[in-house]
Protein backbone atom coordinates (compact mmCIF):
# COMPACT_ATOMS: atom_id res chain seq x y z
CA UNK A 1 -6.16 14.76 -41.62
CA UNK A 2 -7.49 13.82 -38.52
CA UNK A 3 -5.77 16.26 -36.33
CA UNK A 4 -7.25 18.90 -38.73
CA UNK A 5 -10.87 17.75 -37.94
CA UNK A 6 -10.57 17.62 -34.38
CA UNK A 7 -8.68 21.08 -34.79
CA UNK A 8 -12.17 22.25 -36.91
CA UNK A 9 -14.35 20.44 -34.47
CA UNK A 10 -12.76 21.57 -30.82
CA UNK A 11 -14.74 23.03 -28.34
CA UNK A 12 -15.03 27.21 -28.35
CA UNK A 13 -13.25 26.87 -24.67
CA UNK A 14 -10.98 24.05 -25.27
CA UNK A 15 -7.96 26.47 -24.99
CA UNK A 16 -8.54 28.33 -21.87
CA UNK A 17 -9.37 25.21 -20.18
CA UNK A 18 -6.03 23.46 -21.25
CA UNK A 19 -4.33 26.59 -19.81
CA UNK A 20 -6.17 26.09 -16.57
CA UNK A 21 -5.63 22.73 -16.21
CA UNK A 22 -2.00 23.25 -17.42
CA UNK A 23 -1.22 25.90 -14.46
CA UNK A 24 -3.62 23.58 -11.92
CA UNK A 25 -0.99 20.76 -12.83
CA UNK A 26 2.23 22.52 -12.45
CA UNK A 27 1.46 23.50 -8.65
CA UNK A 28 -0.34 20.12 -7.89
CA UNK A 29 -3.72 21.85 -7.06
CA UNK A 30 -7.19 20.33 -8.08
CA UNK A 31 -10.29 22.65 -9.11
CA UNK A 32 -14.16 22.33 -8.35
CA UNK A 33 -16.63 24.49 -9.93
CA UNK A 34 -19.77 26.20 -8.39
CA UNK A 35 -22.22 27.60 -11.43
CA UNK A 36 -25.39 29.01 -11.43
CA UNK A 37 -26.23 30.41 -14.68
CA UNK A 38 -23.67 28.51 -16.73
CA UNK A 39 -25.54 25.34 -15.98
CA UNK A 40 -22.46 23.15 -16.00
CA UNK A 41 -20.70 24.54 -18.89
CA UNK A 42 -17.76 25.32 -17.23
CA UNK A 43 -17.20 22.14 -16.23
CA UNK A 44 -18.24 20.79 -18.83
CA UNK A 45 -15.24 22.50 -20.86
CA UNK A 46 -11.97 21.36 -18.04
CA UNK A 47 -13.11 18.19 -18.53
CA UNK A 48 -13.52 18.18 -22.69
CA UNK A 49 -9.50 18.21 -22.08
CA UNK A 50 -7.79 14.76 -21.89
CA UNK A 51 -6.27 14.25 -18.76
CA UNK A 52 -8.56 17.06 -16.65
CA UNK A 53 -9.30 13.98 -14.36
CA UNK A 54 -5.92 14.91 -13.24
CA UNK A 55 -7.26 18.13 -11.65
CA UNK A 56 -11.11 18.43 -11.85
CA UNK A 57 -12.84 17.59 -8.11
CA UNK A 58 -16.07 18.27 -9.76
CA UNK A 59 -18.86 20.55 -9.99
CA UNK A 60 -22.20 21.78 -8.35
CA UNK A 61 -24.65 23.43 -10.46
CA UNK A 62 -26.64 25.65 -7.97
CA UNK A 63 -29.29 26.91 -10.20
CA UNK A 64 -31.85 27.77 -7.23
CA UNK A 65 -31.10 29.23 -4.34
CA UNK A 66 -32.03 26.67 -2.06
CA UNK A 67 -29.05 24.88 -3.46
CA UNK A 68 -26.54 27.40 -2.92
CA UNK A 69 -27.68 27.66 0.60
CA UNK A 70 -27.95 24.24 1.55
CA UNK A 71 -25.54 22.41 -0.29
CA UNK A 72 -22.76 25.46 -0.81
CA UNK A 73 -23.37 26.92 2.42
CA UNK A 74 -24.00 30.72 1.06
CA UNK A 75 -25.47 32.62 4.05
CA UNK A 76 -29.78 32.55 4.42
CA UNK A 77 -29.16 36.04 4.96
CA UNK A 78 -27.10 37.15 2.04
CA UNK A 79 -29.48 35.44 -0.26
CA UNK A 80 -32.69 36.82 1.13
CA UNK A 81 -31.36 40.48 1.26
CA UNK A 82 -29.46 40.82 -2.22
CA UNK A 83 -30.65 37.77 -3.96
CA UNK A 84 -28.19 35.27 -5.71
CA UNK A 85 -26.80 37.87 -8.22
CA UNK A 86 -24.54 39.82 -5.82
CA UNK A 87 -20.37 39.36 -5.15
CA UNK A 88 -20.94 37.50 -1.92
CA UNK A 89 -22.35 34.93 -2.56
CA UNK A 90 -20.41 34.40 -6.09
CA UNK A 91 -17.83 34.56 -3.65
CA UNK A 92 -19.27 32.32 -0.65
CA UNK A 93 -20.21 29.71 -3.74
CA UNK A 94 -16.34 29.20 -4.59
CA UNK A 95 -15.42 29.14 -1.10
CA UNK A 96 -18.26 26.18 -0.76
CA UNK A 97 -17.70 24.26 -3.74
CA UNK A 98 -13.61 24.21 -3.00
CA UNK A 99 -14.76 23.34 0.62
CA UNK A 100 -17.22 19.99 0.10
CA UNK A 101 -15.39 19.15 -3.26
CA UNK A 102 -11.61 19.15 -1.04
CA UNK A 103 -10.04 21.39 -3.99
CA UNK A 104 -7.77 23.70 -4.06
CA UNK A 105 -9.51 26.22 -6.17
CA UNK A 106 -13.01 27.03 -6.07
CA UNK A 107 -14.68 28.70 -9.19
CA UNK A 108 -17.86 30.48 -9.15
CA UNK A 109 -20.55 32.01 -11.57
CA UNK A 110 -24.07 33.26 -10.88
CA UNK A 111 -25.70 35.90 -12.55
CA UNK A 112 -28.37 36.86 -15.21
CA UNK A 113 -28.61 35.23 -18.51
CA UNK A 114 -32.31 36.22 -19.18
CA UNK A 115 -34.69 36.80 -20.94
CA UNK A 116 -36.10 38.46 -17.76
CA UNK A 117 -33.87 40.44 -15.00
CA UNK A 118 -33.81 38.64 -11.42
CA UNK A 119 -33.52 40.22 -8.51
CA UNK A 120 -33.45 43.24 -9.68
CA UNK A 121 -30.12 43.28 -11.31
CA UNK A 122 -30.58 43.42 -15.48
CA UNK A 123 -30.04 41.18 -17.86
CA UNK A 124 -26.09 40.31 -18.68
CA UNK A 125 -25.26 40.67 -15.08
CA UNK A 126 -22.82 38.19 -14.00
CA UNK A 127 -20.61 37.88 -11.11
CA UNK A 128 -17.73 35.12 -11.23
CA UNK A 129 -15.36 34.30 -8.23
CA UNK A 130 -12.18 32.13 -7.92
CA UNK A 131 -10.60 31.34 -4.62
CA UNK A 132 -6.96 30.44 -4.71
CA UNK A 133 -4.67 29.06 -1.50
CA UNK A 134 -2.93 32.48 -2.44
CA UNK A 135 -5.78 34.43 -3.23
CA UNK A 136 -8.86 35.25 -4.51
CA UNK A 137 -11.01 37.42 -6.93
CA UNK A 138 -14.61 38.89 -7.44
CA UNK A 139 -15.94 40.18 -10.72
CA UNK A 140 -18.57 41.81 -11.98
CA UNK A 141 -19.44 41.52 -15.31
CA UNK A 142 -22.43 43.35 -17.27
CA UNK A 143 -22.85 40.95 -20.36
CA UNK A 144 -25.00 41.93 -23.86
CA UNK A 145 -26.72 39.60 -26.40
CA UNK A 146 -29.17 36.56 -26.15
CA UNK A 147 -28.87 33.57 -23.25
CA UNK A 148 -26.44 31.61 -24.98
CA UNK A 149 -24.36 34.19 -25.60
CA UNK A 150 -24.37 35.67 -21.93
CA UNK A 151 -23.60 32.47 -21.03
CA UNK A 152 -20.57 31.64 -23.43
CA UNK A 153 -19.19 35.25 -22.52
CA UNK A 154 -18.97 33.94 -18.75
CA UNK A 155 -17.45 30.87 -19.61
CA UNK A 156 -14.97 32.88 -21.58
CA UNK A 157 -14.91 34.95 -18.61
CA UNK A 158 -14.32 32.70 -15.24
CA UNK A 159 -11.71 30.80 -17.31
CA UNK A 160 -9.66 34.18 -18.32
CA UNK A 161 -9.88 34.57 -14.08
CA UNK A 162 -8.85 31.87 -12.86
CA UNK A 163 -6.01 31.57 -15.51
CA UNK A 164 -4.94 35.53 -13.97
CA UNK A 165 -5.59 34.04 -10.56
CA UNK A 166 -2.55 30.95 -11.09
C-alpha cells in the first residue's frame, strides 16, 4: 500500500528526472542547472529522485540580470541589447552554470512566465539550453496559460532536452 501512495503522491516531473539522472549515470557525467524563470524548479525535481546526489552539481537561480552577468558570466552586452529572454544568453547561462558548478552538463531556462511581457518578447516565451561534452542545444519555446503553468511546461520542457541531448 505504500508504494501505491508514493505512486499517487510523486512529483509531476519525477519521471523525466529519473531518466536524466539515469543517462547522467551511465556515462559518469554530473549536471548543474542555470534557471531564470523556473525559480529552482528544475532542480528542485533531479534532486526529488533518490540518489540524484550522485549527479546533481547544483543550481543557480539567476532571476535578475545582474546575476546572470556577474555570477554566470552572460555577456554585459548581450543582456543590454536583447535583454535576458534571447538564445544567447539561455545559451551563455548553461555554458556558466556547467563552468563554476565543474559539471558536465549545463542546463538553462530563462524566459517569460508573466503576467506582463519583458523585454519585449510576450508572455509564454521561453528559451532553454543544454550543453553537453558532445553537444549542445537552443530552444525556443512560445508557452500558453497562467505562470504556473508556463512554468511547469518548461520544466517539462528542459528535461525532454536534455534527455534528447544524452
Amino acid at each position: 500500500m505504500t508504494s501505491d501512495v508514493t505512486a499517487q503522491h510523486a512529483p509531476p516531473f519525477r519521471r523525466p528526472a529519473e531518466e536524466v539522472l539515469g543517462a547522467l549515470a551511465r556515462r559518469g557525467w554530473t549536471v548543474a542547472v542555470a534557471e531564470s524563470l523556473t525559480g529552482g524548479l528544475v532542480t528542485s525535481a533531479l534532486v526529488d529522485v533518490p540518489g540524484a546526489s550522485a549527479s546533481v552539481r547544483g543550481g543557480v537561480v539567476a532571476y535578475s540580470a545582474e546575476v546572470k552577468r556577474d555570477v554566470l558570466g552572460v555577456e554585459a552586452d548581450r543582456l543590454s541589447t536583447a535583454g535576458a529572454v534571447d538564445a544567447a544568453v539561455a545559451r551563455q547561462m548553461a555554458e556558466g552554470v556547467r563552468r563554476i558548478m565543474r559539471a558536465d552538463v549545463g542546463i538553462a531556462t530563462t524566459g517569460v512566465a508573466g503576467p506582463e511581457p519583458q523585454d519585449g518578447q510576450p508572455v509564454g516565451t521561453v528559451w532553454i539550453a543544454v550543453v553537453t561534452p558532445s553537444g549542445e542545444s537552443t530552444i525556443r519555446h512560445a508557452f500558453e496559460g497562467d505562470r504556473p503553468a508556463i512554468r511547469r511546461q518548461t520544466v517539462d520542457a528542459v528535461l525532454a532536452e536534455t534527455i534528447r541531448q544524452l
